[in-house]
C-alpha atoms as a PDB file:
ATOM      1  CA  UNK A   1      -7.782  -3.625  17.661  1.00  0.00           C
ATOM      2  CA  UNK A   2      -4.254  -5.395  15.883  1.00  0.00           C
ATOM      3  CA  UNK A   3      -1.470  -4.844  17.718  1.00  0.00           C
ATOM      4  CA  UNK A   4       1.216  -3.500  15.826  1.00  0.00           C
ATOM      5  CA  UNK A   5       3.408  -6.370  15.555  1.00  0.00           C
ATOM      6  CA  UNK A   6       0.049  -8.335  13.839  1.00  0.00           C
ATOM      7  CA  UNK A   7      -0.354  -5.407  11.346  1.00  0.00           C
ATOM      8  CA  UNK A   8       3.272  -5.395  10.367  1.00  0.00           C
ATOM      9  CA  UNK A   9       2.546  -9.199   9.764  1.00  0.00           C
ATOM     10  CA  UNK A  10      -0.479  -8.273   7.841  1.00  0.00           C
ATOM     11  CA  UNK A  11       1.075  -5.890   5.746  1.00  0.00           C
ATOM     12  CA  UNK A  12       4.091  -8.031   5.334  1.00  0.00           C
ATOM     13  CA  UNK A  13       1.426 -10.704   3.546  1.00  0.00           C
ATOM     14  CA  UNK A  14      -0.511  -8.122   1.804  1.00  0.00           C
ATOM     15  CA  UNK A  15       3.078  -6.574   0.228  1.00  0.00           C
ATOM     16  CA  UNK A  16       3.916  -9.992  -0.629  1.00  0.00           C
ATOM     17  CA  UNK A  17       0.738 -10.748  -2.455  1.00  0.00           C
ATOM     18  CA  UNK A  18       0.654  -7.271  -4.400  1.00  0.00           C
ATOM     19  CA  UNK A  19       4.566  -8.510  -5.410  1.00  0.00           C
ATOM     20  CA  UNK A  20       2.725 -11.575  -7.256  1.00  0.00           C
ATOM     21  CA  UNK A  21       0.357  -9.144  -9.149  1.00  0.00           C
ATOM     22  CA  UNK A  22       2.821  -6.863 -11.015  1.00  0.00           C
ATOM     23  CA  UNK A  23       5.120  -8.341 -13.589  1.00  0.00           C
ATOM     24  CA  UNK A  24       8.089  -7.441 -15.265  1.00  0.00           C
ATOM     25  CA  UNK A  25      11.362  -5.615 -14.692  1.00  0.00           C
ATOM     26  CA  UNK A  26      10.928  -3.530 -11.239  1.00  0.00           C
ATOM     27  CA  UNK A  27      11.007  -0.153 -12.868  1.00  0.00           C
ATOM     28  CA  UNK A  28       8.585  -1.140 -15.267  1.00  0.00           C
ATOM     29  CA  UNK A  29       6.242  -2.729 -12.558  1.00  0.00           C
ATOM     30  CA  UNK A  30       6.556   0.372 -10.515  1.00  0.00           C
ATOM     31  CA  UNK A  31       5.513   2.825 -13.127  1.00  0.00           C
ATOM     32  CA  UNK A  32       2.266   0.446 -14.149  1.00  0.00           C
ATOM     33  CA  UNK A  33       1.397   0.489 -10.258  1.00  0.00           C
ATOM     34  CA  UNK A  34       1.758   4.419 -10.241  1.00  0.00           C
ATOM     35  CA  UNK A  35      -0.098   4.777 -13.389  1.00  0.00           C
ATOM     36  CA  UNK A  36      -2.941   2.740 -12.060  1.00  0.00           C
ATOM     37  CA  UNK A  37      -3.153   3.817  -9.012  1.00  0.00           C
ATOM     38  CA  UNK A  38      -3.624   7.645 -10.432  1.00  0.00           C
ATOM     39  CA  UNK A  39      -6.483   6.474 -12.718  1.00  0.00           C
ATOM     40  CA  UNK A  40      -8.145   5.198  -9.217  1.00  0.00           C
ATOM     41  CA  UNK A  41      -7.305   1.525  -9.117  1.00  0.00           C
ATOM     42  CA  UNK A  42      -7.972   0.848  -5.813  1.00  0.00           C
ATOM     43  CA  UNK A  43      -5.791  -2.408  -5.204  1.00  0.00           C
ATOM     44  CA  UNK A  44      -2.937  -0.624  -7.339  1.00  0.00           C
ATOM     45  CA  UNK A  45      -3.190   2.354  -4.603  1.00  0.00           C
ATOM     46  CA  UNK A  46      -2.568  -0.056  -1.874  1.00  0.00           C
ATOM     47  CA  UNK A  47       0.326  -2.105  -3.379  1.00  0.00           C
ATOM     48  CA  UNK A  48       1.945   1.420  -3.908  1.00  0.00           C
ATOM     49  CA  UNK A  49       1.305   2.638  -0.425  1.00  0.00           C
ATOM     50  CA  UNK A  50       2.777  -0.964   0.752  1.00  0.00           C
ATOM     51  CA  UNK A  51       5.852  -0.364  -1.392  1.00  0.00           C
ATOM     52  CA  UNK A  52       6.363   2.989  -0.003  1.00  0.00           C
ATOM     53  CA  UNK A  53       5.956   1.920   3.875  1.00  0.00           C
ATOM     54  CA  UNK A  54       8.461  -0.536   3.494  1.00  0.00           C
ATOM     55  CA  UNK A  55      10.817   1.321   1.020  1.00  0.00           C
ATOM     56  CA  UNK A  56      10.175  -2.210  -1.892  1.00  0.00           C
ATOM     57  CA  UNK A  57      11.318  -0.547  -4.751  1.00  0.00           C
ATOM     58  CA  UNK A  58      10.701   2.521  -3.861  1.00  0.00           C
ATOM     59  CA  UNK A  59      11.955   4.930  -1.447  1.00  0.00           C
ATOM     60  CA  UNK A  60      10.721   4.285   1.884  1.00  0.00           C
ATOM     61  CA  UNK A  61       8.838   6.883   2.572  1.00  0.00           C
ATOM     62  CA  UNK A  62       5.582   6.747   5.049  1.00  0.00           C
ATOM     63  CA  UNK A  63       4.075  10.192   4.503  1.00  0.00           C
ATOM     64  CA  UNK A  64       3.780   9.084   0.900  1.00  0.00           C
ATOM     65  CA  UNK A  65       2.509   5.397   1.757  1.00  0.00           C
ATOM     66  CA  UNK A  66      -0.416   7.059   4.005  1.00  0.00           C
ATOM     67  CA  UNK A  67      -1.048   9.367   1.409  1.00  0.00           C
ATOM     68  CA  UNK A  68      -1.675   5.810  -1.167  1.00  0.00           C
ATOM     69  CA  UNK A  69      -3.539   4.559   1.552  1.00  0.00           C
ATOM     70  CA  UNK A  70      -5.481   6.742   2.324  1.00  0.00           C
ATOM     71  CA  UNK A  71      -7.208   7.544  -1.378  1.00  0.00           C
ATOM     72  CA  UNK A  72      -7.436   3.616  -1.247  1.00  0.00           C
ATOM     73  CA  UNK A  73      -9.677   4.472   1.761  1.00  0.00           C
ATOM     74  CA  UNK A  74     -11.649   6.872   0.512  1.00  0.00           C
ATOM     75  CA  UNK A  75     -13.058   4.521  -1.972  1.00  0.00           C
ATOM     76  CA  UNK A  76     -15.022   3.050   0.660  1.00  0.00           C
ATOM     77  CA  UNK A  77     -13.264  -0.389   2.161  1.00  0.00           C
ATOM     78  CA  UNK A  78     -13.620  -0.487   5.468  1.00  0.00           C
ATOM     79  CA  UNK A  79     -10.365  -2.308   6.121  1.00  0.00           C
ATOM     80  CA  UNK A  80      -8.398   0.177   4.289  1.00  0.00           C
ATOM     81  CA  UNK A  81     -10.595   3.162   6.445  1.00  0.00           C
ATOM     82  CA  UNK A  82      -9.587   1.089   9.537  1.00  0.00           C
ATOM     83  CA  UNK A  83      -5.723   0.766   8.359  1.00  0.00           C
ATOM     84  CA  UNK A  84      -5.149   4.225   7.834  1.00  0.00           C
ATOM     85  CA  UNK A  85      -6.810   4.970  11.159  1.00  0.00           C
ATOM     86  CA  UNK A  86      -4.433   2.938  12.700  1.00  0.00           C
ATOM     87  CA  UNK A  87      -1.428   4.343  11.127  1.00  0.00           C
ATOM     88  CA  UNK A  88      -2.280   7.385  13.321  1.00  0.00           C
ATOM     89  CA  UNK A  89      -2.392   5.357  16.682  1.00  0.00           C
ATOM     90  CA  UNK A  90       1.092   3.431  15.992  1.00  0.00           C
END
């Protein structure tokens, strides 16, 4: 199992990464991730859960992040099913 302090690293990584995807100004970026990530995009549902568990453009707000995370999960990636598990244990 990752200790926390290695999946706050991870996540740190993966929120940097998911920065490099989205373009444009901030609000703009933000609304494309949200619109994505309703139409099922599973990579856009993860950058918008990281954004909300570290309040990056958004307000921070973890129930909400899990919430991203979790239908991210529930498309079947086990290291999203494992991350959201986690969240749980930390």
């Amino acid at each position: 199992m990752l200790e926390h302090s290695t999946l706050n690293y991870f996540l740190a990584f993966l929120l940097s990464l998911s920065m490099l995807t989205w373009s444009g100004c901030e609000e703009s970026r933000i609304k494309k991730l949200h619109r994505a990530a309703e139409q099922g995009d599973m990579d856009a549902q993860w950058s918008l859960g990281i954004a909300y568990f570290y309040g990056n453009d958004l307000p921070e707000d973890k129930e909400e992040a899990i919430k991203w995370f979790r239908k991210a999960a529930e498309q079947g990636n086990a290291e999203m099913q494992y991350f959201v598990a986690s969240c749980y244990f930390f």
